[in-house]
C-alpha atoms as a PDB file:
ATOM      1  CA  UNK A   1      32.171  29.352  16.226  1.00  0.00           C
ATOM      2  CA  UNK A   2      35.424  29.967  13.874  1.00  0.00           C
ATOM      3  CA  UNK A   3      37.663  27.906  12.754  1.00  0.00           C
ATOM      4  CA  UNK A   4      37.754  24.324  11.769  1.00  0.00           C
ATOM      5  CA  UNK A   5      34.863  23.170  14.368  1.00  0.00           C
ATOM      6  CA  UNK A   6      32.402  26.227  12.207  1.00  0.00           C
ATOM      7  CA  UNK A   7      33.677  24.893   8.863  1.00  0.00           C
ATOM      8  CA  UNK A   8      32.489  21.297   9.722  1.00  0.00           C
ATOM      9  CA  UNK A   9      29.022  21.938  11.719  1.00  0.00           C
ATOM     10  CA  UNK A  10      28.038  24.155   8.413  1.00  0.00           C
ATOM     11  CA  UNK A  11      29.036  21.131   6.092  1.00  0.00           C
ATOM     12  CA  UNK A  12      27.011  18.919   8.482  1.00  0.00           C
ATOM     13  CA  UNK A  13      24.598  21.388   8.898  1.00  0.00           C
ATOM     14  CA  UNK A  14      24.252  21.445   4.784  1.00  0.00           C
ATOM     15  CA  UNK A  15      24.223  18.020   4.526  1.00  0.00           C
ATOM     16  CA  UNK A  16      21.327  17.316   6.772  1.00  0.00           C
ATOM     17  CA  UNK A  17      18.973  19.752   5.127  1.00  0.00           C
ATOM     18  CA  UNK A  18      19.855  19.132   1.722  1.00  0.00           C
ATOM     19  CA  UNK A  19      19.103  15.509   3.289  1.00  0.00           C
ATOM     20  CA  UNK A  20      16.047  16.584   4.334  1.00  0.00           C
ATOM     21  CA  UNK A  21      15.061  18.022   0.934  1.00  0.00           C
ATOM     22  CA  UNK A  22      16.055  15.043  -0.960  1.00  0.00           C
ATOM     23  CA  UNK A  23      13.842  12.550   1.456  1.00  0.00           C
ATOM     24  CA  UNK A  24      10.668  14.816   1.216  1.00  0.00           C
ATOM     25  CA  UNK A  25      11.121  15.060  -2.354  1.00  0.00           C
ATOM     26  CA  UNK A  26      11.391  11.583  -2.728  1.00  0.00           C
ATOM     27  CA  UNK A  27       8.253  11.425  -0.740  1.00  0.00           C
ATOM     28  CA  UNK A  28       6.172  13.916  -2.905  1.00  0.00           C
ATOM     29  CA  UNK A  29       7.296  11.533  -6.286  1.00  0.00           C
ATOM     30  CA  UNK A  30       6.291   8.407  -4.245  1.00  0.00           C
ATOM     31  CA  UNK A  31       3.128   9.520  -3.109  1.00  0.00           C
ATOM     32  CA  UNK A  32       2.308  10.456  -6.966  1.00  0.00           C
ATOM     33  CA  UNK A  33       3.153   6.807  -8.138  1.00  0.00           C
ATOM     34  CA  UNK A  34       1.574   5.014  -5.424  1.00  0.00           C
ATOM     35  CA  UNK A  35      -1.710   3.399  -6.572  1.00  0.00           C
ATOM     36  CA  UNK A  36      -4.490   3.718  -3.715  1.00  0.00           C
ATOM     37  CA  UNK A  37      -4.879   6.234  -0.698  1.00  0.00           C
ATOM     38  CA  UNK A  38      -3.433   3.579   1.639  1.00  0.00           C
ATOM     39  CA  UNK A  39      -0.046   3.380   0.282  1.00  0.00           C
ATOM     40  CA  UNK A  40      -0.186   6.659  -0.321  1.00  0.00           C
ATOM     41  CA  UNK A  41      -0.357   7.488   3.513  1.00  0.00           C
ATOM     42  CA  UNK A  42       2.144   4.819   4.229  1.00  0.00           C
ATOM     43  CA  UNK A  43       4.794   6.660   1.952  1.00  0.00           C
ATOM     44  CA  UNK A  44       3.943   9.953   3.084  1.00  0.00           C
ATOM     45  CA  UNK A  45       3.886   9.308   6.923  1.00  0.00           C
ATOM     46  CA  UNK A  46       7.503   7.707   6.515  1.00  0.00           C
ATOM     47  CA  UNK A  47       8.790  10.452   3.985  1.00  0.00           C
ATOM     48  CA  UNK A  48       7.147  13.296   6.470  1.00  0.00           C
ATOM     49  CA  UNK A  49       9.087  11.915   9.541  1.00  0.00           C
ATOM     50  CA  UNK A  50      12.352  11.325   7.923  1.00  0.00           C
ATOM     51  CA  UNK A  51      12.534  14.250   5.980  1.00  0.00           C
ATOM     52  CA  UNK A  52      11.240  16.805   8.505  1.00  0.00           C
ATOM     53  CA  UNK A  53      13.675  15.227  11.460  1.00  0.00           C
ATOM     54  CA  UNK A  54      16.677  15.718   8.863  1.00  0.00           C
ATOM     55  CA  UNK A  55      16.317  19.131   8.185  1.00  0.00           C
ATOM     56  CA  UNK A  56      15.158  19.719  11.982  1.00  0.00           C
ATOM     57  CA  UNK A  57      18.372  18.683  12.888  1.00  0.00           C
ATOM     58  CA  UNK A  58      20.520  20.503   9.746  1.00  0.00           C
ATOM     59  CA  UNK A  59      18.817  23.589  11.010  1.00  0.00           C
ATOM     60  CA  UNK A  60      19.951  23.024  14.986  1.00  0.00           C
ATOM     61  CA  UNK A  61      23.445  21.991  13.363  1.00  0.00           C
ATOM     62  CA  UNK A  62      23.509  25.517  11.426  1.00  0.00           C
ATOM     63  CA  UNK A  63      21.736  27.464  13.987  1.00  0.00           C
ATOM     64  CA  UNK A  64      23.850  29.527  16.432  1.00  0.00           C
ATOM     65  CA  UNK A  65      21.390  29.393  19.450  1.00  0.00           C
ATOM     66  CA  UNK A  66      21.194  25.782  21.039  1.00  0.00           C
ATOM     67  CA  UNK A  67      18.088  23.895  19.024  1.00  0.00           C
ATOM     68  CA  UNK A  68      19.074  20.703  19.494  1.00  0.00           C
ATOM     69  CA  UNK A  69      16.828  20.022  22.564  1.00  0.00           C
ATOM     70  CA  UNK A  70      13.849  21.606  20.457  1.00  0.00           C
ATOM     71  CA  UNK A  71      14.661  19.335  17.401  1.00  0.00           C
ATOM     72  CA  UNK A  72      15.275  16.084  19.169  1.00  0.00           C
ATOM     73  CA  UNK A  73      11.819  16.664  21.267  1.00  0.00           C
ATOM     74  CA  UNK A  74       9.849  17.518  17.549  1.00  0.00           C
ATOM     75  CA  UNK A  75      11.217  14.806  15.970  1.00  0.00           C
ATOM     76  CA  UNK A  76       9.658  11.982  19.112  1.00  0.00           C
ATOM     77  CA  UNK A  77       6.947  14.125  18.547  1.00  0.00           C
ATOM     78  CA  UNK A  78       6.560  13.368  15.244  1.00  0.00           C
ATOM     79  CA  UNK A  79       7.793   8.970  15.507  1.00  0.00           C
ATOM     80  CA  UNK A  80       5.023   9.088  17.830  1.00  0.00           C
ATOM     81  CA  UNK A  81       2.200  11.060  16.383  1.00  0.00           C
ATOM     82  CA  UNK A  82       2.616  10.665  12.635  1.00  0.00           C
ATOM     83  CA  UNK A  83       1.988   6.320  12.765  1.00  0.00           C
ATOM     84  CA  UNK A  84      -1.432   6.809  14.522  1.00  0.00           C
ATOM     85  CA  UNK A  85      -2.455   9.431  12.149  1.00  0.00           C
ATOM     86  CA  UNK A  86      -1.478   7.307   8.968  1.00  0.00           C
ATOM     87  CA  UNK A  87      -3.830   4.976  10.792  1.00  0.00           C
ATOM     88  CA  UNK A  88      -6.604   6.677  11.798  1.00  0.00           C
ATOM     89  CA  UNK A  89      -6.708   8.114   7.853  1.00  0.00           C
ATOM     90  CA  UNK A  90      -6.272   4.858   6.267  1.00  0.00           C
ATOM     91  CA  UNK A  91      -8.935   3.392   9.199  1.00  0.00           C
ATOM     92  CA  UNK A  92     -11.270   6.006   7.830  1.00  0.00           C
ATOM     93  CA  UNK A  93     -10.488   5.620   3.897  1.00  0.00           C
ATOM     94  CA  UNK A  94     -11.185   1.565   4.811  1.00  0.00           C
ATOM     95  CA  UNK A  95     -14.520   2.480   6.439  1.00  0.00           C
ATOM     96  CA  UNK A  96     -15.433   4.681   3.021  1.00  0.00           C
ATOM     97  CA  UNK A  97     -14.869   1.612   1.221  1.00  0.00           C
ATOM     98  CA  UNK A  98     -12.153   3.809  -1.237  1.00  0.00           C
ATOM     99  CA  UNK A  99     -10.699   1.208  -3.421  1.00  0.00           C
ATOM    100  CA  UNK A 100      -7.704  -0.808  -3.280  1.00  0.00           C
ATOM    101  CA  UNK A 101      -4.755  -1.736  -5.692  1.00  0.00           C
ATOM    102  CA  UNK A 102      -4.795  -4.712  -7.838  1.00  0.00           C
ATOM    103  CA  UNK A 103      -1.522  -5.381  -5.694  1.00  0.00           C
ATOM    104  CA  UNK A 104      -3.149  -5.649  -2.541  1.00  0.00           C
ATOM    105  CA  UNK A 105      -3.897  -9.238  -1.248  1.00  0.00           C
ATOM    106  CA  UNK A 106      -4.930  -9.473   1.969  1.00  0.00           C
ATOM    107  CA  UNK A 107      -7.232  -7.195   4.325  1.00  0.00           C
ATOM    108  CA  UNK A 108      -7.052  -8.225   7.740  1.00  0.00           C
ATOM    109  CA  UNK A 109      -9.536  -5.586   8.456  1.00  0.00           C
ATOM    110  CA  UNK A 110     -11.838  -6.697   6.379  1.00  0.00           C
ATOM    111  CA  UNK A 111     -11.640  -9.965   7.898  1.00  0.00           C
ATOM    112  CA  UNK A 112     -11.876  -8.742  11.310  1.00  0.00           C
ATOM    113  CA  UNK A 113     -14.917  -6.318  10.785  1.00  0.00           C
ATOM    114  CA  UNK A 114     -16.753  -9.847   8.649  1.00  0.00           C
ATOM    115  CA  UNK A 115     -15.917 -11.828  12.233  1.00  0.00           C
ATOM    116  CA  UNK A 116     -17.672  -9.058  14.143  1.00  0.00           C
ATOM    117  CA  UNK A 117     -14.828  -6.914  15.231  1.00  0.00           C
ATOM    118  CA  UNK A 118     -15.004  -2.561  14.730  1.00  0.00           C
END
């Protein structure tokens, strides 16, 4: 593409994946000021998704063969996979006792496993 239209998808284009940069940055500084593994896998899950769908989609913006269809399907991909993994990691950090931060007030797990549940 030439013209105008080109001008604007590489500005877009830029702006996602500098977007994308920015978030997973954001993420890595988060994750080192978080306090305990379980927020840590909160913030990273969230920064992951977010910052890997932004440049996903700054790359299919630059891109001159047609990735949008491949970007939007990683990036479901991803909403849907990432959450249960953040789970099943903080699940298993909970079941190796690894501490928690002064912050934290209430385990519902901890409740649930006292009452007889997994």
């Amino acid at each position: 593409m030439s013209g105008a239209l080109g001008v604007v998808r590489d500005v877009v284009g830029l702006a996602l994946l500098l977007s994308g940069l920015v978030v997973c940055g954001l993420g890595v500084l988060a994750l080192l000021r978080m306090p305990d593994v379980y927020l840590r896998m909160n913030t990273a899950s969230k920064a992951v998704t977010a910052g890997v769908a932004l440049t996903l989609f700054g790359a299919a913006a630059l891109s001159e063969a047609p990735l949008w269809l491949k970007a939007i399907g990683t990036t479901f991909f991803l909403l849907f996979t990432t959450p249960i993994a953040a789970f099943s990691a903080a699940r298993a950090a909970h079941r190796r006792r690894s501490p928690k931060a002064g912050c934290t007030e209430v385990d519902e797990l901890e409740d649930a496993t006292r009452r007889g549940g997994r």
